[in-house]
C-alpha atoms as a PDB file:
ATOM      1  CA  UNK A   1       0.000   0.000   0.000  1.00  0.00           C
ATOM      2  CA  UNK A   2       1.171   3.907  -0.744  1.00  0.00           C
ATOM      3  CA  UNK A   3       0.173   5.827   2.576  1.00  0.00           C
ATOM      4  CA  UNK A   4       0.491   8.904   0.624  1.00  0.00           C
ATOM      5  CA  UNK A   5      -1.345   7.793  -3.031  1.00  0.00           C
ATOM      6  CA  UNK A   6      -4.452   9.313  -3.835  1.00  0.00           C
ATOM      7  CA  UNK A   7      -6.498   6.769  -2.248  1.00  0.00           C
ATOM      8  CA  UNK A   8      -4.440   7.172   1.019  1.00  0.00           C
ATOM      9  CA  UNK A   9      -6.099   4.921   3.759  1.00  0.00           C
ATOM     10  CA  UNK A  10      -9.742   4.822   2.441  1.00  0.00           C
ATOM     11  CA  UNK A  11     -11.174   1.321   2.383  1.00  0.00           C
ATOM     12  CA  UNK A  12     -13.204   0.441  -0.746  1.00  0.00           C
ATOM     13  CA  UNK A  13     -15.099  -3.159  -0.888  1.00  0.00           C
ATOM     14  CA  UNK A  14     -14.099  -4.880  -3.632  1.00  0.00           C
ATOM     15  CA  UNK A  15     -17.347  -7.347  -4.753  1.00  0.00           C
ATOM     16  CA  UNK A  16     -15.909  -9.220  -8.321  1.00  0.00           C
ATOM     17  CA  UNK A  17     -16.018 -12.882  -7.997  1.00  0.00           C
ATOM     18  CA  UNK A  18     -12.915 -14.244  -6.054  1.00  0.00           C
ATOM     19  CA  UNK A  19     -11.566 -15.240  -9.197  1.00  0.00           C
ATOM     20  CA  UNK A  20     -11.458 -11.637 -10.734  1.00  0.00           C
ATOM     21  CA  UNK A  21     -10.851  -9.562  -7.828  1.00  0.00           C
ATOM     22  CA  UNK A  22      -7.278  -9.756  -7.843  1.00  0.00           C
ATOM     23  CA  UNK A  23      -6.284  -7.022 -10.161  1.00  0.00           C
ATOM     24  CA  UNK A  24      -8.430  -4.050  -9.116  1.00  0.00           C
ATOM     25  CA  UNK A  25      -7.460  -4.828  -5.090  1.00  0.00           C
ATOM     26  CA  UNK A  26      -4.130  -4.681  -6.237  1.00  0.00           C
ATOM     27  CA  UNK A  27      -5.003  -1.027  -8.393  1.00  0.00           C
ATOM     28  CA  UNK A  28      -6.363   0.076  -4.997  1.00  0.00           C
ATOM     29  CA  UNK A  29      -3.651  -0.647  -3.074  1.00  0.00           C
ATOM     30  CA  UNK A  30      -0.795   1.069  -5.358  1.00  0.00           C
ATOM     31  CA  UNK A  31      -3.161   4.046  -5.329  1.00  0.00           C
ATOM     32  CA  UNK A  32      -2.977   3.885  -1.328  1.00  0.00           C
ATOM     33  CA  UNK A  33      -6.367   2.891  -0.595  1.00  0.00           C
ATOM     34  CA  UNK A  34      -7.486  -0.566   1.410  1.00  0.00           C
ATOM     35  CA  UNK A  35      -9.019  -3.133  -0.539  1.00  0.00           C
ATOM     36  CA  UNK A  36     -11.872  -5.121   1.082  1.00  0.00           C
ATOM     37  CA  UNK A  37     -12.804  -8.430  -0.439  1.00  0.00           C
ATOM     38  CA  UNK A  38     -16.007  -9.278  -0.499  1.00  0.00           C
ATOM     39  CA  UNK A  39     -17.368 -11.468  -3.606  1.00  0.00           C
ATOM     40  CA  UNK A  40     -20.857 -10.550  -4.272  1.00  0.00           C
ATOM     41  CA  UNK A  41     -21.100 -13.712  -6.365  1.00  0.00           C
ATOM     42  CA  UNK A  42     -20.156 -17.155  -5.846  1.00  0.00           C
ATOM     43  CA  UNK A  43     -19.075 -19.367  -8.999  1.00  0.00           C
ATOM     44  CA  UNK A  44     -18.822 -22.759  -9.382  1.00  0.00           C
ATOM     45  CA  UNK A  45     -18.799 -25.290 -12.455  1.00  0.00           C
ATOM     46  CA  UNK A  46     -22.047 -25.784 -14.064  1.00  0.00           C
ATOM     47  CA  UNK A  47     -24.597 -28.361 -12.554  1.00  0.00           C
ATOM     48  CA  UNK A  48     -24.706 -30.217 -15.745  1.00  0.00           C
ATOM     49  CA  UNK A  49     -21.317 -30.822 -17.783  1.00  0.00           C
ATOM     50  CA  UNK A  50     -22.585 -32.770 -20.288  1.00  0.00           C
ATOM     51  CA  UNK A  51     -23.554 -29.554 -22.518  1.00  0.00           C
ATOM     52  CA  UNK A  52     -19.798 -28.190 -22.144  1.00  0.00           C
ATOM     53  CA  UNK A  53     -19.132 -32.327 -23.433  1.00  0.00           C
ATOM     54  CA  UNK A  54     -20.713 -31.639 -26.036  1.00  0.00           C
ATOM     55  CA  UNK A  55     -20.131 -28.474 -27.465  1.00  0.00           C
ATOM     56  CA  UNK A  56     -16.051 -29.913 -26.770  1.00  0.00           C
ATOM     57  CA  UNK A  57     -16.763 -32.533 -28.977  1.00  0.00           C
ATOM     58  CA  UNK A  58     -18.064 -30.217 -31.938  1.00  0.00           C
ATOM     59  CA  UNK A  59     -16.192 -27.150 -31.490  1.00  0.00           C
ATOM     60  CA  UNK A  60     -14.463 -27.520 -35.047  1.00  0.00           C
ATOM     61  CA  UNK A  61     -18.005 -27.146 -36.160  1.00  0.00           C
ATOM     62  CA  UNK A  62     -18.652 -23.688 -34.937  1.00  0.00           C
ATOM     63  CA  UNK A  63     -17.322 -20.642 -37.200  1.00  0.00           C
ATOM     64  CA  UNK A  64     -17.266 -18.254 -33.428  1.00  0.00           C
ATOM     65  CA  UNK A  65     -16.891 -18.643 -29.674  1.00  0.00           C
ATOM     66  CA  UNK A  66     -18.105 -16.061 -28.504  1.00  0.00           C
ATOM     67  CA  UNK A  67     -16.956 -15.559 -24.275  1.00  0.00           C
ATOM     68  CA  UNK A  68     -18.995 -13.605 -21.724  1.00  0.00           C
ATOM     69  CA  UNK A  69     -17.322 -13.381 -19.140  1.00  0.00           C
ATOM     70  CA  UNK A  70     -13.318 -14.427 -17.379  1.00  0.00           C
ATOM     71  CA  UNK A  71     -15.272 -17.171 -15.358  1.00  0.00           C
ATOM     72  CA  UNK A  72     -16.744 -18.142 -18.753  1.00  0.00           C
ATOM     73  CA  UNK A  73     -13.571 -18.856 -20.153  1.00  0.00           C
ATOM     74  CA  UNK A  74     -11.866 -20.494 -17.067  1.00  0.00           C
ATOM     75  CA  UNK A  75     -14.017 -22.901 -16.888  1.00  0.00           C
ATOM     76  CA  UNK A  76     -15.260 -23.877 -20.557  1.00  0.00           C
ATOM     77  CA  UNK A  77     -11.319 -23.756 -21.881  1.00  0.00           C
ATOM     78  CA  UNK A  78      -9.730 -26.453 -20.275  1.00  0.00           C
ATOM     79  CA  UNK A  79     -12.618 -28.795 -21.411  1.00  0.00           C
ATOM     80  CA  UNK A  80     -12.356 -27.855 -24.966  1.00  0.00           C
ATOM     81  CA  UNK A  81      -8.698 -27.531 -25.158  1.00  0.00           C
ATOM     82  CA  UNK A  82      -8.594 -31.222 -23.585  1.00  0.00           C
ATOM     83  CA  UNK A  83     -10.830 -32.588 -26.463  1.00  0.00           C
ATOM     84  CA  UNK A  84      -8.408 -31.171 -29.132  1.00  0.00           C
ATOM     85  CA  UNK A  85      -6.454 -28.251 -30.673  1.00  0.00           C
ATOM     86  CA  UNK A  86      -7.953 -25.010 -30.709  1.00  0.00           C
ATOM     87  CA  UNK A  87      -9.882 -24.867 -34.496  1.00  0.00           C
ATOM     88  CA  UNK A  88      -7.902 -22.941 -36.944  1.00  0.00           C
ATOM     89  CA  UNK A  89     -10.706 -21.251 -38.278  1.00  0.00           C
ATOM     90  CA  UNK A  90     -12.572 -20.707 -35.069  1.00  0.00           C
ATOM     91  CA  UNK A  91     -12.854 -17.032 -34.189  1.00  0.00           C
ATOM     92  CA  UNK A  92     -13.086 -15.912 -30.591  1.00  0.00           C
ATOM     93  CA  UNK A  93     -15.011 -13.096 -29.074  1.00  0.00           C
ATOM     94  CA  UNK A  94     -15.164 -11.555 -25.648  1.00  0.00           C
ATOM     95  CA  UNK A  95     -17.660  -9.246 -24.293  1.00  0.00           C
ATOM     96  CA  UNK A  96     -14.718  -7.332 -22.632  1.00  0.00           C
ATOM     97  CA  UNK A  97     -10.560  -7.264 -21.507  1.00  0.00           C
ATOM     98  CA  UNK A  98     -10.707  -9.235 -18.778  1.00  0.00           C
ATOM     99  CA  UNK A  99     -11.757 -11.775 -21.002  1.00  0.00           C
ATOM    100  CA  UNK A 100      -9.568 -11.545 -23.972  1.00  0.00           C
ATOM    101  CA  UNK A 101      -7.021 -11.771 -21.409  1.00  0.00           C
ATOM    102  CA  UNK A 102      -8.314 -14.632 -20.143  1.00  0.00           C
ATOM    103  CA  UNK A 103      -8.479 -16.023 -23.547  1.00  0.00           C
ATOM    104  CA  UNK A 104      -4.376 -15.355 -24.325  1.00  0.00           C
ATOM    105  CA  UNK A 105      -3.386 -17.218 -21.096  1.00  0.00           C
ATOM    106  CA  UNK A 106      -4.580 -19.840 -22.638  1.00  0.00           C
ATOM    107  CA  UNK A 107      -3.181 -19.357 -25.844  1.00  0.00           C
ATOM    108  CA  UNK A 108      -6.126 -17.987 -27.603  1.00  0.00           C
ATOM    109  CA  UNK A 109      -6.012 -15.000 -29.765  1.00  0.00           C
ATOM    110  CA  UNK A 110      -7.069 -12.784 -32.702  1.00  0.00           C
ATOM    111  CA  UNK A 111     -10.087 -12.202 -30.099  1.00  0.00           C
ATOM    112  CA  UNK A 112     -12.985 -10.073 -31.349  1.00  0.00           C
ATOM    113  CA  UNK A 113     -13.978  -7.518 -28.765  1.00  0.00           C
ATOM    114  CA  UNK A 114     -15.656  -4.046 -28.153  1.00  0.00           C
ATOM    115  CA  UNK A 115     -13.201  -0.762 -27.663  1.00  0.00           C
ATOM    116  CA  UNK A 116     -15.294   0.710 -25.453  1.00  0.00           C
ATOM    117  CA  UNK A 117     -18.453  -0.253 -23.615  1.00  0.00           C
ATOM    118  CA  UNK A 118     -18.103  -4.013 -22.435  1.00  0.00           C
ATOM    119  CA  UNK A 119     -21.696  -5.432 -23.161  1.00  0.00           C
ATOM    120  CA  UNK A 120     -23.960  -7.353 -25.587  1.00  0.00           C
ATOM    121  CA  UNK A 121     -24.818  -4.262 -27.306  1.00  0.00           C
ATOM    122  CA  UNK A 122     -20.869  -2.969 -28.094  1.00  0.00           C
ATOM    123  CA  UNK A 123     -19.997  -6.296 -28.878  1.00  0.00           C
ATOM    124  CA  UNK A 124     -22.871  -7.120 -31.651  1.00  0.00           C
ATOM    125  CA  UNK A 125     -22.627  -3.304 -32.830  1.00  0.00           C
ATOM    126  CA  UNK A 126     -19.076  -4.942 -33.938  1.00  0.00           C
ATOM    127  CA  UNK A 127     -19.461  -4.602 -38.146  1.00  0.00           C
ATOM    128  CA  UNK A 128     -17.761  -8.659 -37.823  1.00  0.00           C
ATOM    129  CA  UNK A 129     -21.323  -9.968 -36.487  1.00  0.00           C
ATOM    130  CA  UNK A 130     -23.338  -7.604 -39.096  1.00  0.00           C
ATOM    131  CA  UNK A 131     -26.103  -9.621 -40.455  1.00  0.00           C
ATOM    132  CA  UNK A 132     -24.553 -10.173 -43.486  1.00  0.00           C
ATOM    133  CA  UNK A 133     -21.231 -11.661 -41.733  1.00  0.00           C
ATOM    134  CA  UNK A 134     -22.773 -13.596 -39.435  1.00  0.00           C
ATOM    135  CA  UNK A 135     -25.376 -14.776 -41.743  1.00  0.00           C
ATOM    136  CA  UNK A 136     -25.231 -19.172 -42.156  1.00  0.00           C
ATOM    137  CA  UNK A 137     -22.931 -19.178 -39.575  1.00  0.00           C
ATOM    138  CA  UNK A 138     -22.664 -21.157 -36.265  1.00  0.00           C
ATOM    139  CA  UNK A 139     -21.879 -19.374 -33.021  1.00  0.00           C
ATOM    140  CA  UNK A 140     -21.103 -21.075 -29.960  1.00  0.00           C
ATOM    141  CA  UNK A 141     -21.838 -18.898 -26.550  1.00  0.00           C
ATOM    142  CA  UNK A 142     -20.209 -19.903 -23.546  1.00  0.00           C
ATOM    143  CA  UNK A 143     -21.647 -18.481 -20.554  1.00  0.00           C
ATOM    144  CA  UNK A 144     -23.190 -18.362 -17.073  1.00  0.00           C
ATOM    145  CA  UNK A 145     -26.584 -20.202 -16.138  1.00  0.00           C
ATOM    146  CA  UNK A 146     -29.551 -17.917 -16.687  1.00  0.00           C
ATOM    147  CA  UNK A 147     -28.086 -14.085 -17.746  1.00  0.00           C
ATOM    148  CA  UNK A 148     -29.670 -12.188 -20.521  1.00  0.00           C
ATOM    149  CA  UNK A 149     -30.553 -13.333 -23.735  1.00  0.00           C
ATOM    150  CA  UNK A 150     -30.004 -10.506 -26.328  1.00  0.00           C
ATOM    151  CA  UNK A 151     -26.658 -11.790 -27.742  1.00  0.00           C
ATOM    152  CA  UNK A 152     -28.141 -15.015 -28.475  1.00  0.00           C
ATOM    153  CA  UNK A 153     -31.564 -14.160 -29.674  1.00  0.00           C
ATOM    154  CA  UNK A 154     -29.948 -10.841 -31.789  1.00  0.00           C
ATOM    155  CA  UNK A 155     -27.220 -13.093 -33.350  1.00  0.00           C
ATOM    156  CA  UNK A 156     -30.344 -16.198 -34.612  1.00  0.00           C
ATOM    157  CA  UNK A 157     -32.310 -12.790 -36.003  1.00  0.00           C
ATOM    158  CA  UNK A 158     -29.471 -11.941 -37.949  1.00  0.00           C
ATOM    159  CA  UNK A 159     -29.700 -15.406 -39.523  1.00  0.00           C
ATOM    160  CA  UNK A 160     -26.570 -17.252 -37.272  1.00  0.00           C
ATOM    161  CA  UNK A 161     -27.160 -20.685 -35.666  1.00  0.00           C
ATOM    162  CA  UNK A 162     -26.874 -20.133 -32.220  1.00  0.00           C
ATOM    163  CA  UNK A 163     -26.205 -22.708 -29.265  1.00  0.00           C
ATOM    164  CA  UNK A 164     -25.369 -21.453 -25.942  1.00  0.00           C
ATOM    165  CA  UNK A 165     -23.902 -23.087 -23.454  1.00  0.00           C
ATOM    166  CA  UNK A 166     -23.604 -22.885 -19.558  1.00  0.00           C
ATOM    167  CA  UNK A 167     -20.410 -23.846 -18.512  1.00  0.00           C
ATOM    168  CA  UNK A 168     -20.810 -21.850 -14.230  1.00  0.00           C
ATOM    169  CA  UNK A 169     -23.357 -20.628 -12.457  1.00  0.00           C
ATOM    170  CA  UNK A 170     -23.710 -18.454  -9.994  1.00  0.00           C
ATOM    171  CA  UNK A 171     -24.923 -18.323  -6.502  1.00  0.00           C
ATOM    172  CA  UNK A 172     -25.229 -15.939  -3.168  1.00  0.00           C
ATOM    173  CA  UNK A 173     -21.893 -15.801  -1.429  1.00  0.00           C
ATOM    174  CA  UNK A 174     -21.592 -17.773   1.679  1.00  0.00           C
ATOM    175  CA  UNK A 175     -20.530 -15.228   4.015  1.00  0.00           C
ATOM    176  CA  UNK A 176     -23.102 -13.082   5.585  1.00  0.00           C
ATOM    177  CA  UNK A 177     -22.126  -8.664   5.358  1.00  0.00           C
ATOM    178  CA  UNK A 178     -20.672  -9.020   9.084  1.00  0.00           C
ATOM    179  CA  UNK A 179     -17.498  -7.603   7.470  1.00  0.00           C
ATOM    180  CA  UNK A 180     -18.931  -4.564   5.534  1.00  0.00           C
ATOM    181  CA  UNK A 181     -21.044  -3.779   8.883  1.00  0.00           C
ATOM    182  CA  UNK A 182     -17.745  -4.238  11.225  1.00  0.00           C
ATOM    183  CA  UNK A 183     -15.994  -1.719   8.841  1.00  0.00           C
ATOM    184  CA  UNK A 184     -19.162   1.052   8.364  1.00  0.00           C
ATOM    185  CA  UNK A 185     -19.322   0.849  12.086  1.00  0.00           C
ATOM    186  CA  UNK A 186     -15.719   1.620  12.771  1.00  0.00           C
ATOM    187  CA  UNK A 187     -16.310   4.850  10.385  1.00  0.00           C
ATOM    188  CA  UNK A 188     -14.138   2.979   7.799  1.00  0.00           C
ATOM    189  CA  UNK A 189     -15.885   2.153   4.658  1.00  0.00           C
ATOM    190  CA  UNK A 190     -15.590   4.687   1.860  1.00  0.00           C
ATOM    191  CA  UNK A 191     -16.979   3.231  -1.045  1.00  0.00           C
ATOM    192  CA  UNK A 192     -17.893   0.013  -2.774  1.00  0.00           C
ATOM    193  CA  UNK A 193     -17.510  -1.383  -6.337  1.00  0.00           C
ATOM    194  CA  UNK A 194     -20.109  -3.160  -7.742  1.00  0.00           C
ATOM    195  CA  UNK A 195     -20.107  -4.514 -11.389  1.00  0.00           C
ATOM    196  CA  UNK A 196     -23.065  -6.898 -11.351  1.00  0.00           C
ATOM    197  CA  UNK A 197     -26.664  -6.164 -11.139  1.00  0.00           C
ATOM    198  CA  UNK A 198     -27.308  -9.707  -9.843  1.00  0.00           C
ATOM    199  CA  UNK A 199     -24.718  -9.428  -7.263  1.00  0.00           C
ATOM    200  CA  UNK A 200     -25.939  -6.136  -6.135  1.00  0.00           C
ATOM    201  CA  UNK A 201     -29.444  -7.635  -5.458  1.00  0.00           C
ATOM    202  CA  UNK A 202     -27.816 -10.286  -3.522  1.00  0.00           C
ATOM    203  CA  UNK A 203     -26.059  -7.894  -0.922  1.00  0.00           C
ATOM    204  CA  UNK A 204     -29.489  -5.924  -0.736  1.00  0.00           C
ATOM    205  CA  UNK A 205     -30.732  -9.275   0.599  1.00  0.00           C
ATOM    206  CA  UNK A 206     -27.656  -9.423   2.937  1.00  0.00           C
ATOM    207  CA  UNK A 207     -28.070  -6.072   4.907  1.00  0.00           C
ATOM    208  CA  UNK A 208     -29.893  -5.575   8.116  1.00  0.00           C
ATOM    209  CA  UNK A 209     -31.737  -2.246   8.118  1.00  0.00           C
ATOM    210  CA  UNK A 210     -28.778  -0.878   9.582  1.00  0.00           C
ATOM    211  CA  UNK A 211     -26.566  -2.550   6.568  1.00  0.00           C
ATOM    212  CA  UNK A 212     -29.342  -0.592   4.313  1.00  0.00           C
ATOM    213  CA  UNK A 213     -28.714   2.575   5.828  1.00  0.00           C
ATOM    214  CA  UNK A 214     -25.177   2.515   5.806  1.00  0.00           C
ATOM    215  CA  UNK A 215     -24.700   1.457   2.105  1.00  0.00           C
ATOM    216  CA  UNK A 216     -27.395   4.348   0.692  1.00  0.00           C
ATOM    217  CA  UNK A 217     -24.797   6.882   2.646  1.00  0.00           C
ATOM    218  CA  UNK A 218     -21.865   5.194   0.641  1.00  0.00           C
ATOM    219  CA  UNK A 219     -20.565   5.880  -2.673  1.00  0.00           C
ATOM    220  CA  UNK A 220     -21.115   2.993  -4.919  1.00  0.00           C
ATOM    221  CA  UNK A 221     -19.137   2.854  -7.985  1.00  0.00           C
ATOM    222  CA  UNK A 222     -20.308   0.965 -11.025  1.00  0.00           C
ATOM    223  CA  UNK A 223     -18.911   0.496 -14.325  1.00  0.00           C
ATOM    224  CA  UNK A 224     -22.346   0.288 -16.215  1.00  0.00           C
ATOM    225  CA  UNK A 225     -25.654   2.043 -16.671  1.00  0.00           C
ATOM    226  CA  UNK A 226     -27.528  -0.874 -16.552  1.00  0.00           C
ATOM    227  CA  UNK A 227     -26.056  -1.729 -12.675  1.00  0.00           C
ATOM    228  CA  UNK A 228     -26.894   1.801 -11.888  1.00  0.00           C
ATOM    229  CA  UNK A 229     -30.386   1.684 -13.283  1.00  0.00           C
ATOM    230  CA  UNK A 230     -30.703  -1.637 -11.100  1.00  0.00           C
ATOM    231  CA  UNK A 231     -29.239   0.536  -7.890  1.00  0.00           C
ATOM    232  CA  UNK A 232     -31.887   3.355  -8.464  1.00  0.00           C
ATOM    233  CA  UNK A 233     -34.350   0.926  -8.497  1.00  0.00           C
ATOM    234  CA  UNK A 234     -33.479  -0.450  -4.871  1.00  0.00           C
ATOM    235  CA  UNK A 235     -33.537   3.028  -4.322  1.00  0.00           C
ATOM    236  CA  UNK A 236     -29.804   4.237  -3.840  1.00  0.00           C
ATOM    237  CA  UNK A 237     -28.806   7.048  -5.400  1.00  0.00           C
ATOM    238  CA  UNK A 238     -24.834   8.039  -4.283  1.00  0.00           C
ATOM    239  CA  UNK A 239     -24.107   6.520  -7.505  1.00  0.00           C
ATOM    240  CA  UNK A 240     -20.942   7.060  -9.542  1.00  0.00           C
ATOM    241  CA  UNK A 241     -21.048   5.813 -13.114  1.00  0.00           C
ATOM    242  CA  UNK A 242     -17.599   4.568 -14.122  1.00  0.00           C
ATOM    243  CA  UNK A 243     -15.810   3.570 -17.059  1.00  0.00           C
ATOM    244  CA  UNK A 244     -15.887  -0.075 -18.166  1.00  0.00           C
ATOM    245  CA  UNK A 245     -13.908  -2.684 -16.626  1.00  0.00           C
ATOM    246  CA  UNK A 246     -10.846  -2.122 -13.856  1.00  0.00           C
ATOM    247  CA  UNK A 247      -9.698   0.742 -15.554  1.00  0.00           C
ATOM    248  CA  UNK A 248     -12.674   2.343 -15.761  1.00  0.00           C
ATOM    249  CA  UNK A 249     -13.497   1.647 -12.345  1.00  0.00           C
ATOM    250  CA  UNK A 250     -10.046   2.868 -10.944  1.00  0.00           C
ATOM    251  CA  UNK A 251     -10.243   6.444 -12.831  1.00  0.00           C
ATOM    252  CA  UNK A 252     -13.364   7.001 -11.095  1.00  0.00           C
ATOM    253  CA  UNK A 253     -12.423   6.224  -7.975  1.00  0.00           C
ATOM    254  CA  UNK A 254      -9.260   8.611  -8.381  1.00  0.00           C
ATOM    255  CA  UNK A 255     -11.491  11.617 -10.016  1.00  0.00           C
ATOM    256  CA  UNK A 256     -13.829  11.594  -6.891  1.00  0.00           C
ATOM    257  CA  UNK A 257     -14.243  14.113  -4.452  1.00  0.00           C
ATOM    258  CA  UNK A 258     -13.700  12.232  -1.542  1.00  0.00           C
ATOM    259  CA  UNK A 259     -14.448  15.468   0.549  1.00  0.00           C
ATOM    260  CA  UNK A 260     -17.719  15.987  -0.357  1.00  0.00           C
END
């Protein structure tokens, strides 16, 4: 930690998966500021495998892969790497960094992406999935269980075969907010990050009345307007609409007033 970086001291709850966490705790840290871990979502393998099986067996079929999401690729990569070489003419996609990262540790490049905004919507306004590119084509998607559907159903209206498959799910975290309360209560909390709507529902669920209070008096930092819609709708409103991904996150967090 720098005592004397811009974040000098201030605590700021960290809620990616445990998984993904790493880098932007670490961001905080070199900034000065005291990373608190606390994974709004738990992920696991899928319930099923056989799908993942499947799709393993027939990935030279597919024309793209398209990746939603780090956990996404961590755990649908080492089952279709261990059925066979990656397809030559297989084209990845990634919704954002993190995951085209994810993608090149294991070897996996030339991986279609937005530049910008890291959702559905920047990734199909991408001229490679046009209509006419993507036309008679067969798209894999490998992603959580449940999650939107607009990649999937946008792609089959533009004429592509689509199959998606769940390779995690996601669940509540285990822990109960005992260590967000401890740390509001000693006057020690200055903001959160929060870059899922579905894990921001879950830590509603979480807090005590007192927990509720405490987090509506608390900056909360997302990277997207669809996580702050959700937070307006559980009716917070010290909301601070970020860039996408880490970086996006951690230039917010450095541009606040923390004096206000």
């Amino acid at each position: 930690m720098n005592p004397t970086g811009p974040l000098a001291g201030r605590v700021i709850a960290v809620t990616r998966p445990a998984a993904q966490a790493g880098p932007l705790a670490e961001a905080i840290a070199a900034a000065g500021g005291v990373p608190l871990l606390f994974p709004l979502l738990a992920i696991a393998p899928a319930a099923d495998p056989q799908p993942l099986a499947v799709a393993a067996g027939r990935l030279a079929s597919y024309d793209w892969a398209v990746f939603i999401s780090p956990n996404a690729v961590d755990h649908a990569l080492p089952a279709l790497l261990a059925a066979g070489p990656w397809p030559p003419h297989l084209r990845p996609a990634a919704v954002g960094p993190g995951t085209v990262r994810a993608l090149a540790a294991h070897g996996i490049g030339d991986c279609l992406a937005p530049n910008e905004r890291y959702d559905s919507e920047a990734l199909l306004a991408c001229p490679e999935l046009a209509a006419e590119r993507v036309a008679g084509r067969r798209v894999a998607i490998f992603r959580g269980d449940g999650g939107r559907e607009l990649l999937a159903d946008t792609l089959r209206a533009r004429g592509a075969s689509v199959d998606c498959i769940a390779c995690y799910r996601r669940s509540p975290p285990a822990d109960n907010a005992q260590a967000l309360l401890a740390a509001w209560r000693q006057g020690r909390l200055a903001a959160l990050t929060v870059s899922s709507s579905e894990g921001l529902r879950y830590l509603l669920d979480l807090l005590d009345a007192e927990g509720r209070r405490c987090l509506q008096a608390t900056p909360l930092f997302v990277p997207h307007e669809r996580i702050a819609e959700t937070a307006r709708q559980l009716g917070l409103d010290k909301i601070i609409l970020s860039g996408g991904a880490d970086k996006g996150i951690m230039a917010a967090l450095l541009a606040y007033n923390w004096l206000e």
